[in-house]
N, C-alpha and C. Protein backbone atom coordinates (compact mmCIF):
# COMPACT_ATOMS: atom_id res chain seq x y z
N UNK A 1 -138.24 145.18 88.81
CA UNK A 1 -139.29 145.98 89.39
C UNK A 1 -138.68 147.03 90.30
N UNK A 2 -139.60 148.34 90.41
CA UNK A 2 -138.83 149.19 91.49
C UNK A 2 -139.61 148.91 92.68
N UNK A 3 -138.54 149.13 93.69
CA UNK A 3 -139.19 148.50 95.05
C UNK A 3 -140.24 149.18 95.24
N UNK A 4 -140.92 150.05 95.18
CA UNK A 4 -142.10 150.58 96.01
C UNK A 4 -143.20 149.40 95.31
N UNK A 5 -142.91 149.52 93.81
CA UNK A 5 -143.75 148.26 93.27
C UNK A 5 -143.84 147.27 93.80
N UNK A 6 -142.73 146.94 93.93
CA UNK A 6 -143.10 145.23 94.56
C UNK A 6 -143.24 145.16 95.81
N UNK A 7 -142.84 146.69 96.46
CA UNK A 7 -143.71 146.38 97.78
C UNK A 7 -145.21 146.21 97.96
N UNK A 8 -145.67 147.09 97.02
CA UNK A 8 -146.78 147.22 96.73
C UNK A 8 -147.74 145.72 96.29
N UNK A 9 -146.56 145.49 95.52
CA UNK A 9 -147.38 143.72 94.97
C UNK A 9 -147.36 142.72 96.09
N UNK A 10 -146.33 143.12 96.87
CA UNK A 10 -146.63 141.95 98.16
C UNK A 10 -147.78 142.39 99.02
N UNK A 11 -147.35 143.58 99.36
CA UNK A 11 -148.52 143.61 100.12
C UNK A 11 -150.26 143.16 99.79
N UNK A 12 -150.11 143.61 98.57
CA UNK A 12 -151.12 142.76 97.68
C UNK A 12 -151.75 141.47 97.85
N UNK A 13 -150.52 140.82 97.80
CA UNK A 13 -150.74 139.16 97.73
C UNK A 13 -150.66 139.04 99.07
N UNK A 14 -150.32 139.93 100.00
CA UNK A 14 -150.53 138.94 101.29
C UNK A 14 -152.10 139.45 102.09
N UNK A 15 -152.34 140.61 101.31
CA UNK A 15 -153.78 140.78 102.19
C UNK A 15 -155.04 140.05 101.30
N UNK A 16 -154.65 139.56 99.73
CA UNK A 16 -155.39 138.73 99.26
C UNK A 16 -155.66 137.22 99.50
N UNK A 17 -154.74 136.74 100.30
CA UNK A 17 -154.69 135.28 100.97
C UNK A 17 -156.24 135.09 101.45
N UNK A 18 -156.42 133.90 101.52
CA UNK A 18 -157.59 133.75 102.45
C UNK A 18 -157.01 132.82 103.54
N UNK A 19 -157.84 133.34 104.54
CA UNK A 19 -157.65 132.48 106.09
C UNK A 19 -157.21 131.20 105.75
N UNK A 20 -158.50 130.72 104.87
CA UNK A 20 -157.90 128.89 104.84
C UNK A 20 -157.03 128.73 104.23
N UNK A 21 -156.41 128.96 103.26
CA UNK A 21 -154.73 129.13 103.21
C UNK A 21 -153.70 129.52 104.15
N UNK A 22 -154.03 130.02 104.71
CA UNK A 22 -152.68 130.38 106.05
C UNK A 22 -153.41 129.12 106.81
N UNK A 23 -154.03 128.64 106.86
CA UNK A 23 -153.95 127.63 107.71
C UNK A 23 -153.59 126.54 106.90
N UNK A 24 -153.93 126.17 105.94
CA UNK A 24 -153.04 124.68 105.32
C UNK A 24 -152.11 125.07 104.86
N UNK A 25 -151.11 126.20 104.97
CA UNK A 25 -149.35 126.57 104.87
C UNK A 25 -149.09 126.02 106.12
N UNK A 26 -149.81 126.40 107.48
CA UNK A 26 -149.31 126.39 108.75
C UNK A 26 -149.45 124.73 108.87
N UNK A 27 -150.27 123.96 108.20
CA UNK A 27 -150.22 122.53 108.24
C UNK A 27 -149.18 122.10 107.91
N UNK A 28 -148.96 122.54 106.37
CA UNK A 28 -147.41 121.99 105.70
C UNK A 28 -146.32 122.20 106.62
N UNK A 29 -145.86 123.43 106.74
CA UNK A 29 -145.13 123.69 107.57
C UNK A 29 -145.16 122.84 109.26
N UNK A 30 -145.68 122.39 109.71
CA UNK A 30 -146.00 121.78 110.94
C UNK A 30 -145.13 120.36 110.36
N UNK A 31 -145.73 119.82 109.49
CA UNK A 31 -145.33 118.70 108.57
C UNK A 31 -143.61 118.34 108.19
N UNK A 32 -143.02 119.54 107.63
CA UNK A 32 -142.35 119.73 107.54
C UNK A 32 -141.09 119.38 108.41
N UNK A 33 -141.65 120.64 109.18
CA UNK A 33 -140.67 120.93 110.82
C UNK A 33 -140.37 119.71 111.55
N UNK A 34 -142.22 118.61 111.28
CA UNK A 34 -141.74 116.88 112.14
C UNK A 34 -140.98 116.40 111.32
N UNK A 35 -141.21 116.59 109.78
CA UNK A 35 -140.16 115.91 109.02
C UNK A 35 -138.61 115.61 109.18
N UNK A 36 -138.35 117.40 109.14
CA UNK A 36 -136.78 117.83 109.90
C UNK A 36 -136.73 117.79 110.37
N UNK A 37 -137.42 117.24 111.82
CA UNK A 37 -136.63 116.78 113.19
C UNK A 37 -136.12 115.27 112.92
N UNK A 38 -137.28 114.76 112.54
CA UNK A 38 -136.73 113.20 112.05
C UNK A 38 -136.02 112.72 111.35
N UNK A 39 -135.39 113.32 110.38
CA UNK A 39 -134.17 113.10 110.03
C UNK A 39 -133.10 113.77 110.17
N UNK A 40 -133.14 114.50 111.16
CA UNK A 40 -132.22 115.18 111.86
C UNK A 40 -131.76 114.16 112.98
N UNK A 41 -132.68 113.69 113.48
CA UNK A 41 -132.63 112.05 114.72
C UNK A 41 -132.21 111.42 113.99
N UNK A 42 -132.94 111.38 113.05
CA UNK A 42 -132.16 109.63 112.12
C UNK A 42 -130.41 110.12 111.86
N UNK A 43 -130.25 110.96 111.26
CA UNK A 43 -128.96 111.94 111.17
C UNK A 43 -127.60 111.17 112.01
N UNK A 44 -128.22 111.81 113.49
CA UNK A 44 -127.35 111.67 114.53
C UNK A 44 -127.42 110.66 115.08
N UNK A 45 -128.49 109.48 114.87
CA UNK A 45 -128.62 108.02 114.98
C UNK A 45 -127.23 107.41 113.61
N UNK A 46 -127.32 107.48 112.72
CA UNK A 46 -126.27 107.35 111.59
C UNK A 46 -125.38 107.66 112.42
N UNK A 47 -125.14 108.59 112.88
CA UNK A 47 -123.18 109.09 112.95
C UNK A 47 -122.96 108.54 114.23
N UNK A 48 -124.19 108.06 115.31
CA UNK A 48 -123.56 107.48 116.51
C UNK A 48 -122.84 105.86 116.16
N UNK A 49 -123.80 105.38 115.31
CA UNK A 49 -123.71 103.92 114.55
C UNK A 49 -122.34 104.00 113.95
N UNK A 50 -122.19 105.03 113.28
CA UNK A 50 -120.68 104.89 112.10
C UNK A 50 -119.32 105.04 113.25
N UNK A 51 -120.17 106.18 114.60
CA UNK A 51 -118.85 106.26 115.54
C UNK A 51 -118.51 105.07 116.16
N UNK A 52 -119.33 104.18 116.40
CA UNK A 52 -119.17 102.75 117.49
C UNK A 52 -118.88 102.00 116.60
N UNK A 53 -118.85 102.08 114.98
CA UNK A 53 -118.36 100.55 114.54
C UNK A 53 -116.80 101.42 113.72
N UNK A 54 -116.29 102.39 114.30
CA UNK A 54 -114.78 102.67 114.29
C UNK A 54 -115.09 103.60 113.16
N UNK A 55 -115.87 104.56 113.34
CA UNK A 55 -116.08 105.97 112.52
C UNK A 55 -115.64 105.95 110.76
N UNK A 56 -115.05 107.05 110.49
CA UNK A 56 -114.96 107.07 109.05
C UNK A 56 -114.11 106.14 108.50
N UNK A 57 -112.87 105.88 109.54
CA UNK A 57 -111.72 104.84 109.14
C UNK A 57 -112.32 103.40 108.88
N UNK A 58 -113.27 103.54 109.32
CA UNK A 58 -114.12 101.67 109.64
C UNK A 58 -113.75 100.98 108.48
N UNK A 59 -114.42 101.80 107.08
CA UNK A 59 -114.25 101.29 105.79
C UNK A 59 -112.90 100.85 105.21
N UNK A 60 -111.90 101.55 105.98
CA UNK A 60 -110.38 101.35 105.78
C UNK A 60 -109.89 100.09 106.24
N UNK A 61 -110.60 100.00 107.72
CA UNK A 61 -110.12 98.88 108.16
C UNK A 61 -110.68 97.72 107.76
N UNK A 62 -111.86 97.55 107.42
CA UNK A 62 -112.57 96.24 106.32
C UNK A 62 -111.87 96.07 105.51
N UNK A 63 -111.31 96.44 104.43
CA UNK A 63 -110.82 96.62 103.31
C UNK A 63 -109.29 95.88 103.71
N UNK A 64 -108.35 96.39 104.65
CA UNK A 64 -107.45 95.93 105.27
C UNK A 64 -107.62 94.62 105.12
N UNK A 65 -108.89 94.41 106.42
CA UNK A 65 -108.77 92.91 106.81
C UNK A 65 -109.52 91.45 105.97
N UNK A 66 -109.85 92.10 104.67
CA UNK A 66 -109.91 91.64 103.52
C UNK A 66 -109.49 91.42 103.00
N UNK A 67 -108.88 91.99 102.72
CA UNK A 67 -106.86 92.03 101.85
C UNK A 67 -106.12 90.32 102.62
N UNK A 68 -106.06 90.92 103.89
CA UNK A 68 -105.16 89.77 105.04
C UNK A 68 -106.40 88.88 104.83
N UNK A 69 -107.46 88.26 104.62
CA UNK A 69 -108.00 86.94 105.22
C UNK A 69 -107.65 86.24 103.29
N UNK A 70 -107.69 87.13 101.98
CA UNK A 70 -107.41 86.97 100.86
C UNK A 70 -106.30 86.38 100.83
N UNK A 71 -105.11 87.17 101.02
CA UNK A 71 -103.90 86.57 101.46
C UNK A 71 -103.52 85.27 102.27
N UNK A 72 -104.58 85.19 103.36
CA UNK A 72 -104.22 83.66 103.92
C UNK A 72 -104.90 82.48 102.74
N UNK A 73 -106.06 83.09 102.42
CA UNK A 73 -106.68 81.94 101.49
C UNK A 73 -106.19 81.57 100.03
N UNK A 74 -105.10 82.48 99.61
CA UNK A 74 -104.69 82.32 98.27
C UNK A 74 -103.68 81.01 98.41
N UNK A 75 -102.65 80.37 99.76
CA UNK A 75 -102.06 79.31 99.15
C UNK A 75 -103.03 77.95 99.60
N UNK A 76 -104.55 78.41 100.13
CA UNK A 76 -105.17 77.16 100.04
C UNK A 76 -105.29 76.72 98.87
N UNK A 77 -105.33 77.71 97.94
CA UNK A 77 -106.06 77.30 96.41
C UNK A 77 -104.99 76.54 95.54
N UNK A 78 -103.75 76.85 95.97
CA UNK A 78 -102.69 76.11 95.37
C UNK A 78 -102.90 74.88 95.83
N UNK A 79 -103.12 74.16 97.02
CA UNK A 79 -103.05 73.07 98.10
C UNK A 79 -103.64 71.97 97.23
N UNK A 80 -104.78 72.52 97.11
CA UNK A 80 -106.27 71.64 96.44
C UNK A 80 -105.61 71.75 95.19
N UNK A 81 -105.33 71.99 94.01
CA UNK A 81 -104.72 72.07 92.61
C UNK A 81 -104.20 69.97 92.69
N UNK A 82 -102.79 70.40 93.34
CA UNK A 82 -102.60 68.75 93.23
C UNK A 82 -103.74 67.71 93.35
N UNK A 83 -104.09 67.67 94.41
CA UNK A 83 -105.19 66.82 95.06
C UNK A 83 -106.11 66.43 93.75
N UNK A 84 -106.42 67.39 93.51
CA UNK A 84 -107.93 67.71 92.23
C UNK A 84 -106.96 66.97 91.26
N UNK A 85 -106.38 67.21 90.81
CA UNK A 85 -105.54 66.37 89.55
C UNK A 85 -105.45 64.96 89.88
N UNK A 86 -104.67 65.03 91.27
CA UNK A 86 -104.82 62.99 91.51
C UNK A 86 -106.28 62.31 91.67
N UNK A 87 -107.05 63.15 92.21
CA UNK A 87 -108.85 62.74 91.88
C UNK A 87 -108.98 62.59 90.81
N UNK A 88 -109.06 63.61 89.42
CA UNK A 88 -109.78 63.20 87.84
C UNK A 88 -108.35 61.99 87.91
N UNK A 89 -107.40 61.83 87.97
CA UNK A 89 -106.41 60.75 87.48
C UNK A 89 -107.14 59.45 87.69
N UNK A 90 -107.48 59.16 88.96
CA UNK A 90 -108.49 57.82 89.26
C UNK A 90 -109.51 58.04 89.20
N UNK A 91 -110.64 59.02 88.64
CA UNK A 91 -111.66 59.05 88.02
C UNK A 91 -111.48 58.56 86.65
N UNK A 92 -109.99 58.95 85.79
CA UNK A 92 -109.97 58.53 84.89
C UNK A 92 -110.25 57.13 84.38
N UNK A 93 -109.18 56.52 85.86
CA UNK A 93 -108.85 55.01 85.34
C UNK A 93 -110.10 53.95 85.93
N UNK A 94 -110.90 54.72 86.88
CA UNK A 94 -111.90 54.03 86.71
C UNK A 94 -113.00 54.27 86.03
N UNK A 95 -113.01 54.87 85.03
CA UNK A 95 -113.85 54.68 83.89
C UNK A 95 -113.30 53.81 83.31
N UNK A 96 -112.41 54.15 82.58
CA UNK A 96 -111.52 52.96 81.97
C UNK A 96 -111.14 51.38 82.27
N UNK A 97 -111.62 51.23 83.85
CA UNK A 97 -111.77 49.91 83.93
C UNK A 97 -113.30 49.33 84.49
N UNK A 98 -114.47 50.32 84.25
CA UNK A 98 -115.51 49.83 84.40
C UNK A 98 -116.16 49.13 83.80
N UNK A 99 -115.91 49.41 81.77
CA UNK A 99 -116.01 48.22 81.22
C UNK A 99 -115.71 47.02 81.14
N UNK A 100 -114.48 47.29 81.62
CA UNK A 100 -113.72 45.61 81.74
C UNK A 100 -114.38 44.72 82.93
N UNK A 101 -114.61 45.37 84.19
CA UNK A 101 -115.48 45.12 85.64
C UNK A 101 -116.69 44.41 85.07
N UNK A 102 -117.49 45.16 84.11
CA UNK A 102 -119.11 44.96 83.67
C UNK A 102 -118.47 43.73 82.85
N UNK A 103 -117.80 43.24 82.15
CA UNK A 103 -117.61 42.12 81.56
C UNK A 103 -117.35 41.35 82.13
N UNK A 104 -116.35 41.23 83.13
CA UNK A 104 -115.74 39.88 84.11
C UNK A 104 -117.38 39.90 85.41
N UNK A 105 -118.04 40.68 85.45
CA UNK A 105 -119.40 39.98 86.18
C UNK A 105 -119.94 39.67 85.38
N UNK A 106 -120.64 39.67 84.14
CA UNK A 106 -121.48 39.27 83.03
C UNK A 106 -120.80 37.62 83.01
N UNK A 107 -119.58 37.49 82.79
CA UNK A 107 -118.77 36.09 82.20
C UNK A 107 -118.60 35.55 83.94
N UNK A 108 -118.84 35.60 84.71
CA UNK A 108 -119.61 34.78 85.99
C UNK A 108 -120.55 33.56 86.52
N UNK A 109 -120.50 32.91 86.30
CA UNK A 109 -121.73 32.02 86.63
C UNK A 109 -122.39 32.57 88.14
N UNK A 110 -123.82 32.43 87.91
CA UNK A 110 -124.66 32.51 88.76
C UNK A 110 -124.62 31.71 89.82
């Protein structure tokens, strides 16, 4: 368009508005503006939170001390390995001698 035109077309459209439209824009807009303040608060509520629990690095340092509590717990898991084997071993053998048990009480006198 050449500008005089579209000056022409705005001016148009803005003296064709009706009142009650500039007033429910000026609503939205009101709306809006509380909107963007509030998460503009919430915003700087976030970054005070991320600064006090040790800012951007925080995630670094979790991760760290995840690593190290992994590391202490990996030779528990070896520990328990034996143990668990000598448990099913006499789980074994007392299955294996529960039948014989259930027979020598059966062959009992009362």
């Amino acid at each position: 368009m050449k500008p005089p035109l579209c000056f022409c077309c705005l001016v148009l459209c803005l003296t064709s508005l009706s009142c009650e439209r500039h007033a429910e824009l000026k609503r939205e807009i009101a709306v809006l503006e509380a909107t963007l303040k509030k998460d503009e608060a919430a915003t700087q509520q976030y970054d005070k939170d991320i600064a006090a629990l040790g800012g951007k690095e925080g995630l670094t340092r979790l991760l760290e001390q995840a690593q190290i509590k992994a590391d202490q717990l990996r030779p528990l898991e070896f520990v328990n390995a034996p143990r668990e084997r000598k448990l099913s071993a006499i789980e074994t053998e007392f299955a294996m001698l529960k039948p014989a048990a259930e027979a020598f009480k059966a062959a009992q006198p009362k």
